[in-house]
PDB file of N, CA and C in Angstrom:
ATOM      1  N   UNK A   1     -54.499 114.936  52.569  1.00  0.00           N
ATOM      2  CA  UNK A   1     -55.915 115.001  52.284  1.00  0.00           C
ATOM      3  C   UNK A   1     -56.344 113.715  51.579  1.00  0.00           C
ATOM      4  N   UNK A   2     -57.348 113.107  52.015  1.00  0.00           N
ATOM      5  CA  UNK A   2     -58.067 111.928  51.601  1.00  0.00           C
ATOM      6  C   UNK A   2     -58.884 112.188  50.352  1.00  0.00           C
ATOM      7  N   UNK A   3     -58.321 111.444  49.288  1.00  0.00           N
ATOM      8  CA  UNK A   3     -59.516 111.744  47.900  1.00  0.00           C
ATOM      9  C   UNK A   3     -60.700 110.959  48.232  1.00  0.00           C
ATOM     10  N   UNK A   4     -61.953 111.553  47.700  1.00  0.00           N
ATOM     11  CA  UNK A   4     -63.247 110.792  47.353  1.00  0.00           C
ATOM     12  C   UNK A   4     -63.134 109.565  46.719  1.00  0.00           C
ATOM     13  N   UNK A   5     -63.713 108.925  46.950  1.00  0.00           N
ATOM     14  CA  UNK A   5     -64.253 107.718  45.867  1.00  0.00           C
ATOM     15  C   UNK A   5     -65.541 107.699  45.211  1.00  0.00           C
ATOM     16  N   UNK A   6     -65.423 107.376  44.430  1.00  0.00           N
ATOM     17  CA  UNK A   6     -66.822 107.159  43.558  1.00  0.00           C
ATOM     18  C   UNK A   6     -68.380 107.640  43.827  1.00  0.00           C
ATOM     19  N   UNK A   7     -67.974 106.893  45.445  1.00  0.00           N
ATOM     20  CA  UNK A   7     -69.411 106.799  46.389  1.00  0.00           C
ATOM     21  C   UNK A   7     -69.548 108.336  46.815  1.00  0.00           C
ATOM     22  N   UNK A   8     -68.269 108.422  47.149  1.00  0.00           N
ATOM     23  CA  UNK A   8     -68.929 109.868  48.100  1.00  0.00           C
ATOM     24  C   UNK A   8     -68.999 111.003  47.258  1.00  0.00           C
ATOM     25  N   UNK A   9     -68.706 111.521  45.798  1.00  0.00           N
ATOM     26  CA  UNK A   9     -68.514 112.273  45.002  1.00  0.00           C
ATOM     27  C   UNK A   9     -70.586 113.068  44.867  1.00  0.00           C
ATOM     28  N   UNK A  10     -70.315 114.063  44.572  1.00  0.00           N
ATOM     29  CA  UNK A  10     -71.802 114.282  44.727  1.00  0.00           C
ATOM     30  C   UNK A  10     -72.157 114.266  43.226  1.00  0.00           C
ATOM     31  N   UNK A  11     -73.419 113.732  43.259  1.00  0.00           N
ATOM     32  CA  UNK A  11     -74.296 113.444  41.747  1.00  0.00           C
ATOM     33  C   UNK A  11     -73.578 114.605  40.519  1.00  0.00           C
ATOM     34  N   UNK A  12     -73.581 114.645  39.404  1.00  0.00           N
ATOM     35  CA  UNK A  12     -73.877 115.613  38.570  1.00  0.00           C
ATOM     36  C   UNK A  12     -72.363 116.228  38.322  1.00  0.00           C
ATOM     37  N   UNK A  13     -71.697 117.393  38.325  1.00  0.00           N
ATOM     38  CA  UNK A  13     -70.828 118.073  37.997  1.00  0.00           C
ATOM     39  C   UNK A  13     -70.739 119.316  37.657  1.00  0.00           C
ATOM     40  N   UNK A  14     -69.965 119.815  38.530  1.00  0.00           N
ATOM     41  CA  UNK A  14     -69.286 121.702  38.210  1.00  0.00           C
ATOM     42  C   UNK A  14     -68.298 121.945  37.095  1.00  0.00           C
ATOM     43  N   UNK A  15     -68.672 122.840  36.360  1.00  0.00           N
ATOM     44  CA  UNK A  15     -67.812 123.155  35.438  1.00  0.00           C
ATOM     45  C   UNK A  15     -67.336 124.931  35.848  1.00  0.00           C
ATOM     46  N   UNK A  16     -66.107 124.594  36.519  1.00  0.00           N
ATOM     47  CA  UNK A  16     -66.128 125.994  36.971  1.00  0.00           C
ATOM     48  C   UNK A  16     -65.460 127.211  36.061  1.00  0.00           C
ATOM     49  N   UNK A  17     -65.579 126.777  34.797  1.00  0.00           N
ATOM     50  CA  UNK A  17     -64.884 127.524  33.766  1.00  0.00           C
ATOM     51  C   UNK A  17     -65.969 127.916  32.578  1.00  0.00           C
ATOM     52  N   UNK A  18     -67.413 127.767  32.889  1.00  0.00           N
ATOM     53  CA  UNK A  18     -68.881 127.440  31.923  1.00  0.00           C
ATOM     54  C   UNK A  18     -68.274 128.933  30.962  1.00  0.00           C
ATOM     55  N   UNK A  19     -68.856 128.188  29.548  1.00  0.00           N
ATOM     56  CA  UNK A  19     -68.871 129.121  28.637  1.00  0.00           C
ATOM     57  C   UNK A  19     -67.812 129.336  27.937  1.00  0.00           C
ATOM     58  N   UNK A  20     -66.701 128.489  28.263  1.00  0.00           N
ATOM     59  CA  UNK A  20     -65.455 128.663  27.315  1.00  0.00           C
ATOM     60  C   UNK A  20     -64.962 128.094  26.570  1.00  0.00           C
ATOM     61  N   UNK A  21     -66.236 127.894  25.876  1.00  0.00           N
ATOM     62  CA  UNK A  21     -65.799 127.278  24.033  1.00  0.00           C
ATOM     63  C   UNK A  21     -65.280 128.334  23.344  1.00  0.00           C
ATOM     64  N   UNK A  22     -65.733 129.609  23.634  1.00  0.00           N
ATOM     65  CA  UNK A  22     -64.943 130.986  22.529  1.00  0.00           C
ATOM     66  C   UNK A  22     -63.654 130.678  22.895  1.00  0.00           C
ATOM     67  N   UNK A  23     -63.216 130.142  23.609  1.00  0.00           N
ATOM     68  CA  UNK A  23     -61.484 130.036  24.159  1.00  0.00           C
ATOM     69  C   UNK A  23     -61.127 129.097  23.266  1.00  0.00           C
ATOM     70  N   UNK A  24     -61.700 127.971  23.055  1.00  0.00           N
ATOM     71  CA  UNK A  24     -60.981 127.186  22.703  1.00  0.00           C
ATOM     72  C   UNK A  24     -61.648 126.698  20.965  1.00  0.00           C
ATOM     73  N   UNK A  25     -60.507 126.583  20.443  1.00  0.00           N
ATOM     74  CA  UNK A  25     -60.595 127.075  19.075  1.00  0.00           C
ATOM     75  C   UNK A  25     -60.462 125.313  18.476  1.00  0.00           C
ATOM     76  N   UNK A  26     -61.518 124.819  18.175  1.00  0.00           N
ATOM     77  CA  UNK A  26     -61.454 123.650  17.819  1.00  0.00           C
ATOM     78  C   UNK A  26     -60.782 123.219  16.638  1.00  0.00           C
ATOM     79  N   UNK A  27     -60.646 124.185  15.242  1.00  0.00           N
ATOM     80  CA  UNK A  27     -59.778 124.574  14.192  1.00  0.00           C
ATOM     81  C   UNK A  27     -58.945 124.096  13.920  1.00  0.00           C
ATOM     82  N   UNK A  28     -57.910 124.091  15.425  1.00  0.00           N
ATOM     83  CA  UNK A  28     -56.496 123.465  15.463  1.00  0.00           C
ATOM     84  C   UNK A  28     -56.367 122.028  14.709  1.00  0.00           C
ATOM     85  N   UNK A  29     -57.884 121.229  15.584  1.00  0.00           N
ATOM     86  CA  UNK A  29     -57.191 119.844  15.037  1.00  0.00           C
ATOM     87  C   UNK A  29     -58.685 119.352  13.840  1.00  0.00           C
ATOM     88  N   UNK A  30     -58.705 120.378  12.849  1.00  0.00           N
ATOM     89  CA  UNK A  30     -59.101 119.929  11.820  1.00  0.00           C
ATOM     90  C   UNK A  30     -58.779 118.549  11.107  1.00  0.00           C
ATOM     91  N   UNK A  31     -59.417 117.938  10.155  1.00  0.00           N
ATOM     92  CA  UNK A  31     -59.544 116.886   9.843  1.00  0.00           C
ATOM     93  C   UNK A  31     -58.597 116.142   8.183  1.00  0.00           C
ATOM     94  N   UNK A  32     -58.584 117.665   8.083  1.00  0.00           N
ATOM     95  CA  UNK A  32     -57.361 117.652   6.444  1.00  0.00           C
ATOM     96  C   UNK A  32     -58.305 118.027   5.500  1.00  0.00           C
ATOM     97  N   UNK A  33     -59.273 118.323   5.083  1.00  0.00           N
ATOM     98  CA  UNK A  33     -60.514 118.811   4.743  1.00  0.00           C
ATOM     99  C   UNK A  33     -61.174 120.472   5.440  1.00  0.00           C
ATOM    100  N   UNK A  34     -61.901 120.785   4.172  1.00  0.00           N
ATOM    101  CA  UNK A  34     -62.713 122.571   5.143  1.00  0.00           C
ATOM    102  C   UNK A  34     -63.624 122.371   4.389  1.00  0.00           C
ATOM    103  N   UNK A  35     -64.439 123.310   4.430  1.00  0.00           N
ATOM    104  CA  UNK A  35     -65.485 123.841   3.343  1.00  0.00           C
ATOM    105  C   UNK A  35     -65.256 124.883   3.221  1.00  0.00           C
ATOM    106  N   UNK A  36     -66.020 124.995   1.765  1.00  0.00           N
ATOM    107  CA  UNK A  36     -65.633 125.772   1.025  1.00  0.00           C
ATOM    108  C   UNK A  36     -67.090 126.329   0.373  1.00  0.00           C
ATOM    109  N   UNK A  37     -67.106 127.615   0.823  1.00  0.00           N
ATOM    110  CA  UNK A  37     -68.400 128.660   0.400  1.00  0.00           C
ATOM    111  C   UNK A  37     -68.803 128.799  -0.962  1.00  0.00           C
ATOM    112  N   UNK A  38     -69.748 128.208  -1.973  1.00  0.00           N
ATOM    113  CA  UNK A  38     -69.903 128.961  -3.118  1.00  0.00           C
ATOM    114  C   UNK A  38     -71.364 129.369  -2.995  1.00  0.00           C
ATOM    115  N   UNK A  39     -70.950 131.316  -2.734  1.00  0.00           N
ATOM    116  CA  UNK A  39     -71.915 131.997  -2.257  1.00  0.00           C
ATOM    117  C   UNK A  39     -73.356 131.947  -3.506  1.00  0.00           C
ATOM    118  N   UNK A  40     -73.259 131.799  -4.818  1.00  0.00           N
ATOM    119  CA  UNK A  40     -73.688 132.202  -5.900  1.00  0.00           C
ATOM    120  C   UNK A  40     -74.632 130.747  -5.921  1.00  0.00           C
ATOM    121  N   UNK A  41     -74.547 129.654  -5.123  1.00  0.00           N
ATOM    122  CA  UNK A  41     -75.482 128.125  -5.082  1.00  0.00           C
ATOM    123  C   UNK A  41     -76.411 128.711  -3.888  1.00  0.00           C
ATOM    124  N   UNK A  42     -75.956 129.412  -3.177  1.00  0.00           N
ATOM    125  CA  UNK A  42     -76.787 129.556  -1.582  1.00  0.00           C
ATOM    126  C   UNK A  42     -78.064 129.815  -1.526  1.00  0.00           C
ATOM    127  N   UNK A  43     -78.911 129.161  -0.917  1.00  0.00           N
ATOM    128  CA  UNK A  43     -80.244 129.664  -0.948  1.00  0.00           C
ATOM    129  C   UNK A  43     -80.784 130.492   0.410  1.00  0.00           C
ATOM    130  N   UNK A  44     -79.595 130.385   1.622  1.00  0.00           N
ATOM    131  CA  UNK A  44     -79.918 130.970   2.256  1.00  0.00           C
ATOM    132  C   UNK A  44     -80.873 130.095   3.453  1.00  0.00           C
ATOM    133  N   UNK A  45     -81.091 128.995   3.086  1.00  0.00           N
ATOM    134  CA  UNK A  45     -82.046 127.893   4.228  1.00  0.00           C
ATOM    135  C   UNK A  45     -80.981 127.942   5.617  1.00  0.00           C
ATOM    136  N   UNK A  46     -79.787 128.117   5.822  1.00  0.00           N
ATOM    137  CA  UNK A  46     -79.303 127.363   7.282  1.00  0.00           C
ATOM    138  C   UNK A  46     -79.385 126.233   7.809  1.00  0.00           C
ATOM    139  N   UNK A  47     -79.619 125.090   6.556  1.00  0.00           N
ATOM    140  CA  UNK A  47     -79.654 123.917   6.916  1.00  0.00           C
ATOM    141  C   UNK A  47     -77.801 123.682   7.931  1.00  0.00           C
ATOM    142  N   UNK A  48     -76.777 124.318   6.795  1.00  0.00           N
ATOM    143  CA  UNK A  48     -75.284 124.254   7.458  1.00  0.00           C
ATOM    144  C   UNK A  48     -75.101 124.882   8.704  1.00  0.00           C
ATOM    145  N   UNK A  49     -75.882 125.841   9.099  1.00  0.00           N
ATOM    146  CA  UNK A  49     -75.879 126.307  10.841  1.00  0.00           C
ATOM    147  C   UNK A  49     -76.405 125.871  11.732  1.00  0.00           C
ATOM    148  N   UNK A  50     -77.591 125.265  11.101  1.00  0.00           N
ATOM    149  CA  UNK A  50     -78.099 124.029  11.925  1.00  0.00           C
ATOM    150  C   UNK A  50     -77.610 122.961  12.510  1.00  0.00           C
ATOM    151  N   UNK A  51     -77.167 122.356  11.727  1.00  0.00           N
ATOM    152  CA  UNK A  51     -76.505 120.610  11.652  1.00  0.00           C
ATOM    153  C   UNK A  51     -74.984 121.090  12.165  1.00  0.00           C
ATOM    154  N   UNK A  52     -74.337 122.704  11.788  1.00  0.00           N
ATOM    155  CA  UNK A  52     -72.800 122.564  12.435  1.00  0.00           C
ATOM    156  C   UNK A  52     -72.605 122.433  14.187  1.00  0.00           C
ATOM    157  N   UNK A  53     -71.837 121.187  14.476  1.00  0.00           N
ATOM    158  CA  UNK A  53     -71.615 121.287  15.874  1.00  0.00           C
ATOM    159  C   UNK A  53     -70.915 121.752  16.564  1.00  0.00           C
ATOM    160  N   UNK A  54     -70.479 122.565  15.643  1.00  0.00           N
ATOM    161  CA  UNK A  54     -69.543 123.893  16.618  1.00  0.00           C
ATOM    162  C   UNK A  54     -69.363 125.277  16.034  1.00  0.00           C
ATOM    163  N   UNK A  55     -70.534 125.342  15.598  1.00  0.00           N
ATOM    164  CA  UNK A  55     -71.021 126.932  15.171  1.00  0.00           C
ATOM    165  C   UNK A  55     -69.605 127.748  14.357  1.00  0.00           C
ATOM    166  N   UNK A  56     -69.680 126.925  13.326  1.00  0.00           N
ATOM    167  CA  UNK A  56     -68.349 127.438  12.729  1.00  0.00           C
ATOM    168  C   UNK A  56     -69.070 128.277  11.449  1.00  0.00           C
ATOM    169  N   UNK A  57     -70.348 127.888  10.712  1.00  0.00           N
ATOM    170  CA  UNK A  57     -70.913 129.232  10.002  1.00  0.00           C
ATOM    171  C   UNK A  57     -71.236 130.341  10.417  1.00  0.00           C
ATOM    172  N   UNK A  58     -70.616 131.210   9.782  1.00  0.00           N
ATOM    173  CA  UNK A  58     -71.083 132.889   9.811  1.00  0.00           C
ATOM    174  C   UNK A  58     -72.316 132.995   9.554  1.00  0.00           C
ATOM    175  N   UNK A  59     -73.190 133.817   9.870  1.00  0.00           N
ATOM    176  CA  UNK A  59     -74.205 134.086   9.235  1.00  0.00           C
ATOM    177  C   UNK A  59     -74.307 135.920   9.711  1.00  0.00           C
ATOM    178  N   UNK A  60     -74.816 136.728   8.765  1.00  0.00           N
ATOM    179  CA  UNK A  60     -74.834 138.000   8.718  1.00  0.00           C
ATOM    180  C   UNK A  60     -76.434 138.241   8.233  1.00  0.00           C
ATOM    181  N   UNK A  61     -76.980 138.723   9.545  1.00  0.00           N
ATOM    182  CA  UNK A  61     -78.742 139.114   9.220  1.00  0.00           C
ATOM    183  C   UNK A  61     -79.645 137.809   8.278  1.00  0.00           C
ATOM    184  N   UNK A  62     -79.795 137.994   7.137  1.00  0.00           N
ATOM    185  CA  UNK A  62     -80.402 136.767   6.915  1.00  0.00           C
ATOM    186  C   UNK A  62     -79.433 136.053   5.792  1.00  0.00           C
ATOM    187  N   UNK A  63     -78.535 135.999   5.991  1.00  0.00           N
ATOM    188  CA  UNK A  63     -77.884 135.747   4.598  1.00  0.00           C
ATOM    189  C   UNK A  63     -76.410 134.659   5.440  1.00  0.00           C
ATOM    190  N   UNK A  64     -76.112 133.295   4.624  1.00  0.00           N
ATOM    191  CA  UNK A  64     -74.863 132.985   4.978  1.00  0.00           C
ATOM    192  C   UNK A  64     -73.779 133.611   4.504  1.00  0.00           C
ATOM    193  N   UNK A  65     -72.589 133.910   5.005  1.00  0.00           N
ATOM    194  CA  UNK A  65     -71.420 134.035   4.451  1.00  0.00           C
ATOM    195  C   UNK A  65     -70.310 133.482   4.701  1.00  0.00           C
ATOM    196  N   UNK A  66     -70.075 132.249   5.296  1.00  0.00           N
ATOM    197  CA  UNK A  66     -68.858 131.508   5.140  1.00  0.00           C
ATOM    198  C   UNK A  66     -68.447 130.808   6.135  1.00  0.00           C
ATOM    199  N   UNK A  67     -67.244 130.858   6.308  1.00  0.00           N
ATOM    200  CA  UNK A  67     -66.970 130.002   7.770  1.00  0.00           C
ATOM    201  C   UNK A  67     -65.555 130.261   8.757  1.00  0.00           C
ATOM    202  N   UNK A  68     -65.791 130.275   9.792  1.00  0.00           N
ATOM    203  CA  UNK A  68     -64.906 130.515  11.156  1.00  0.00           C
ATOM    204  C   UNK A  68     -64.354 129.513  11.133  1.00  0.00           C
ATOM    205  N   UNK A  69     -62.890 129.653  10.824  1.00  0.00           N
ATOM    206  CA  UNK A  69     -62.458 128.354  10.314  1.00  0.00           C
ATOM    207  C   UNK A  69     -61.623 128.264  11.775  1.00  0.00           C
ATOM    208  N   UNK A  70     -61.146 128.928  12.599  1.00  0.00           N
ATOM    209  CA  UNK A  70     -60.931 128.693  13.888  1.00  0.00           C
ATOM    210  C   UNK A  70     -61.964 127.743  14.818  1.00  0.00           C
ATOM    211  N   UNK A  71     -63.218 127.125  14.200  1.00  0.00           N
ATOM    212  CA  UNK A  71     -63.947 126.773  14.994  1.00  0.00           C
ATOM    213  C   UNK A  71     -64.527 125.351  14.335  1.00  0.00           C
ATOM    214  N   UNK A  72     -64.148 125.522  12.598  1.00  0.00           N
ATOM    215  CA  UNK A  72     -64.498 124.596  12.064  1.00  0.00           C
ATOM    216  C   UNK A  72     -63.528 123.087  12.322  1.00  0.00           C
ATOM    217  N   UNK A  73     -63.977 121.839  12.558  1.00  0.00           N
ATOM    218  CA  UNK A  73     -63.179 120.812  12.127  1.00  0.00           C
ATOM    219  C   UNK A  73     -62.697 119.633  10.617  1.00  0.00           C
ATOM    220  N   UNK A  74     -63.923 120.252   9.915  1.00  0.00           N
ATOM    221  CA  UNK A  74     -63.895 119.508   8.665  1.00  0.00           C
ATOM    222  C   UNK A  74     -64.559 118.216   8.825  1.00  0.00           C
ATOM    223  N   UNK A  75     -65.576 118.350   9.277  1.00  0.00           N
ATOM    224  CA  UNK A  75     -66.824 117.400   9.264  1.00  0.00           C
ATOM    225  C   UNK A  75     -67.021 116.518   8.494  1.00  0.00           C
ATOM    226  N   UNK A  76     -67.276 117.948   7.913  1.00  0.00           N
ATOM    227  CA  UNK A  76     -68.252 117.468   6.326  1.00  0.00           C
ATOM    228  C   UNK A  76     -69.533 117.709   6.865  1.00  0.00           C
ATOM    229  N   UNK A  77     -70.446 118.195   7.650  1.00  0.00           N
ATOM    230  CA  UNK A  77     -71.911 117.799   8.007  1.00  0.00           C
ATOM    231  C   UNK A  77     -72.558 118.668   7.358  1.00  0.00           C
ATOM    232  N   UNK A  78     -71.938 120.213   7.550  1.00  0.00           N
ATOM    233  CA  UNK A  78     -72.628 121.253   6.065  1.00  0.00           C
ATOM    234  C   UNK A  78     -72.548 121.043   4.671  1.00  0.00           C
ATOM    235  N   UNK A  79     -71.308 120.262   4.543  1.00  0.00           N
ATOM    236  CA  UNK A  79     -71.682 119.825   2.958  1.00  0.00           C
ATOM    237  C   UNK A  79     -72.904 118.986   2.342  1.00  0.00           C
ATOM    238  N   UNK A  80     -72.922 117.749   3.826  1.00  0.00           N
ATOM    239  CA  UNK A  80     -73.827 116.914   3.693  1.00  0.00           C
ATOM    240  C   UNK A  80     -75.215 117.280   3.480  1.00  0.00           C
ATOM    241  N   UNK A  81     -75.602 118.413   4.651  1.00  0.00           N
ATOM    242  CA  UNK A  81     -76.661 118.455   4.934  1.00  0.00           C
ATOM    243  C   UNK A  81     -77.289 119.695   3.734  1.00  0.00           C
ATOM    244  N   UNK A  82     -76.438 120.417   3.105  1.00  0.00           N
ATOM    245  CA  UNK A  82     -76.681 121.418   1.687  1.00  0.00           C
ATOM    246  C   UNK A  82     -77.592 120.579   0.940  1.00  0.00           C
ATOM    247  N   UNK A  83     -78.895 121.279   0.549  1.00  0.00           N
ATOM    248  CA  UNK A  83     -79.929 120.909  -0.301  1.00  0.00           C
ATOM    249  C   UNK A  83     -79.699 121.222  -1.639  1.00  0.00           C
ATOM    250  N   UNK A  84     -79.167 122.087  -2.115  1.00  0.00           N
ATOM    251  CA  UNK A  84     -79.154 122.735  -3.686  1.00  0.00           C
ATOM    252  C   UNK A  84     -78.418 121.642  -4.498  1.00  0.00           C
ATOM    253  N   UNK A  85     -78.826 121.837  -5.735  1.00  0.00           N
ATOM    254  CA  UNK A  85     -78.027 120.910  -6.572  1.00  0.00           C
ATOM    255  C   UNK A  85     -77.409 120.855  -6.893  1.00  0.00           C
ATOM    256  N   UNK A  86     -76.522 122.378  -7.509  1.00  0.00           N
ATOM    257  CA  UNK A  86     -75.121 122.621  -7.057  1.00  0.00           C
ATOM    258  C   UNK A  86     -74.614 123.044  -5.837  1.00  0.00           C
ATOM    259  N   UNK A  87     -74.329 122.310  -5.298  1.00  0.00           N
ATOM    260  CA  UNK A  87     -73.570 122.468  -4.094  1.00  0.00           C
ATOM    261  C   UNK A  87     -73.112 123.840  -3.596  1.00  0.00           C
ATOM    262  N   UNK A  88     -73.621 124.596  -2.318  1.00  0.00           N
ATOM    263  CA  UNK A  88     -73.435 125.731  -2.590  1.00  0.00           C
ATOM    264  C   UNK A  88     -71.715 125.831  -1.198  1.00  0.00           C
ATOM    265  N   UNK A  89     -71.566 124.451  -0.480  1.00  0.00           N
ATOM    266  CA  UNK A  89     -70.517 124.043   0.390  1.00  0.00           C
ATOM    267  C   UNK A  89     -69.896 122.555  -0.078  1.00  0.00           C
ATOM    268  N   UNK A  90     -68.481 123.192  -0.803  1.00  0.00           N
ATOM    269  CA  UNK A  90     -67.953 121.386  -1.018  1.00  0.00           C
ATOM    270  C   UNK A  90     -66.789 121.442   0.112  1.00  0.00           C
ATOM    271  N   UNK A  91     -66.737 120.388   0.074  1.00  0.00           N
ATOM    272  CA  UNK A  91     -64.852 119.882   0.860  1.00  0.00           C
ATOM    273  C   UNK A  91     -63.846 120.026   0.218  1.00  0.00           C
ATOM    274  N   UNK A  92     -63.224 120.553   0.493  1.00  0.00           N
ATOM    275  CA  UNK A  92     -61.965 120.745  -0.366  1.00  0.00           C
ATOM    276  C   UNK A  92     -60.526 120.294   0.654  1.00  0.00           C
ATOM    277  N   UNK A  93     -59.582 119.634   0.255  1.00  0.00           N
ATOM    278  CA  UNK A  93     -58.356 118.974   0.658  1.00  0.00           C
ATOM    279  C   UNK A  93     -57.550 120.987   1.551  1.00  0.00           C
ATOM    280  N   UNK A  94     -56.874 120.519   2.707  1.00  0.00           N
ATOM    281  CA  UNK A  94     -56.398 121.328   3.101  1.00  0.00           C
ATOM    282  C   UNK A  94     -54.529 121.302   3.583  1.00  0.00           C
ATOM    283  N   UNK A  95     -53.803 121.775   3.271  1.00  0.00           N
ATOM    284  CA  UNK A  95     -52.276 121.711   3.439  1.00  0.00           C
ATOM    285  C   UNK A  95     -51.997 121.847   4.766  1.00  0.00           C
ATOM    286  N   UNK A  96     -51.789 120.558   5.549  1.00  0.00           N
ATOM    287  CA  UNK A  96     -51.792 121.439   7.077  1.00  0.00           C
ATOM    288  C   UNK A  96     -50.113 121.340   7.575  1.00  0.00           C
ATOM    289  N   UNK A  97     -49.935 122.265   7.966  1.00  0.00           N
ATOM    290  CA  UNK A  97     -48.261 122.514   8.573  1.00  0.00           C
ATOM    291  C   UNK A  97     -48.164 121.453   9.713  1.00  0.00           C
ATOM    292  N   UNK A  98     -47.547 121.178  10.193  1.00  0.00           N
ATOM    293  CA  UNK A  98     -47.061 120.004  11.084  1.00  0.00           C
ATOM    294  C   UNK A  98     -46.197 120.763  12.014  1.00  0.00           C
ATOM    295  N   UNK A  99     -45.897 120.690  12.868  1.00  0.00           N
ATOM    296  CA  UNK A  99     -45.121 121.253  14.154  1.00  0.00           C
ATOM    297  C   UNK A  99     -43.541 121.314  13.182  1.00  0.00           C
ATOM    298  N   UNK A 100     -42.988 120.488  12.878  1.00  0.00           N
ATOM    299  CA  UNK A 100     -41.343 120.358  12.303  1.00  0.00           C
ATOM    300  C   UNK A 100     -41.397 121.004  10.995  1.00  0.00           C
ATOM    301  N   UNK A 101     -42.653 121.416  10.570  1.00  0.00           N
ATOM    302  CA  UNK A 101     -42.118 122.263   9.716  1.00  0.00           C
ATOM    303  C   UNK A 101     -42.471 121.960   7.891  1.00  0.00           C
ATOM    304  N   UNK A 102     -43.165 120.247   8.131  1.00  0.00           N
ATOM    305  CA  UNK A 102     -43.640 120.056   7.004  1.00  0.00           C
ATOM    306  C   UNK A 102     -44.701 119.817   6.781  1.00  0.00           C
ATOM    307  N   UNK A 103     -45.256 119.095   5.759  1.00  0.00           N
ATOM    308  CA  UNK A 103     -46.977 119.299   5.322  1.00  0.00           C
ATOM    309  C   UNK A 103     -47.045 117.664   5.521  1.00  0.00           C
ATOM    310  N   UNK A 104     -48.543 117.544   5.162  1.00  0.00           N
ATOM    311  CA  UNK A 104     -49.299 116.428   5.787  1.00  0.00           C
ATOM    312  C   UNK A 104     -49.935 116.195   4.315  1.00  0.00           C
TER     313      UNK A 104
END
């Protein structure tokens, strides 16, 4: 069978697997960094569900509560984008296991 080239390929692209970001758990290759919820600063705006690019805040009816850390990478963009003055999301350093067995 003869592959396409460039030319003959048709405009645009099929994704014949649509919708399977719930599959894939971006988490894995976090950044060495998370956030970290302090529920008692929260005002409740969603500026952090907004700005997250991979929908790693929870949110429950109108209220935040934390984070899907299977989905989070350690950004930082919810910390950033937190308005309150105490910080109601900091970064905090994370211990990550390494395949052989040791830490990073």
């Amino acid at each position: 069978m003869k592959k396409e080239t460039w030319k003959e390929l048709t405009i645009g692209t099929i994704n014949p697997n649509a919708g399977n970001s719930v599959q894939n758990h971006t988490g894995t290759w976090r950044s060495g960094t998370k956030p970290e919820f302090i529920e008692e600063h929260c005002i409740h705006c969603f500026f952090c569900w907004l700005y997250c690019p991979h929908f790693a805040v929870v949110i429950d009816g109108d209220k935040v509560k934390g984070f899907n850390y299977d989905y989070c990478t350690g950004c930082g963009l919810c910390a950033e984008e937190c308005p309150t003055k105490e910080k109601s999301i900091i970064m905090v350093k994370e211990n990550v296991q390494l395949a052989g067995g040791g830490e990073e």
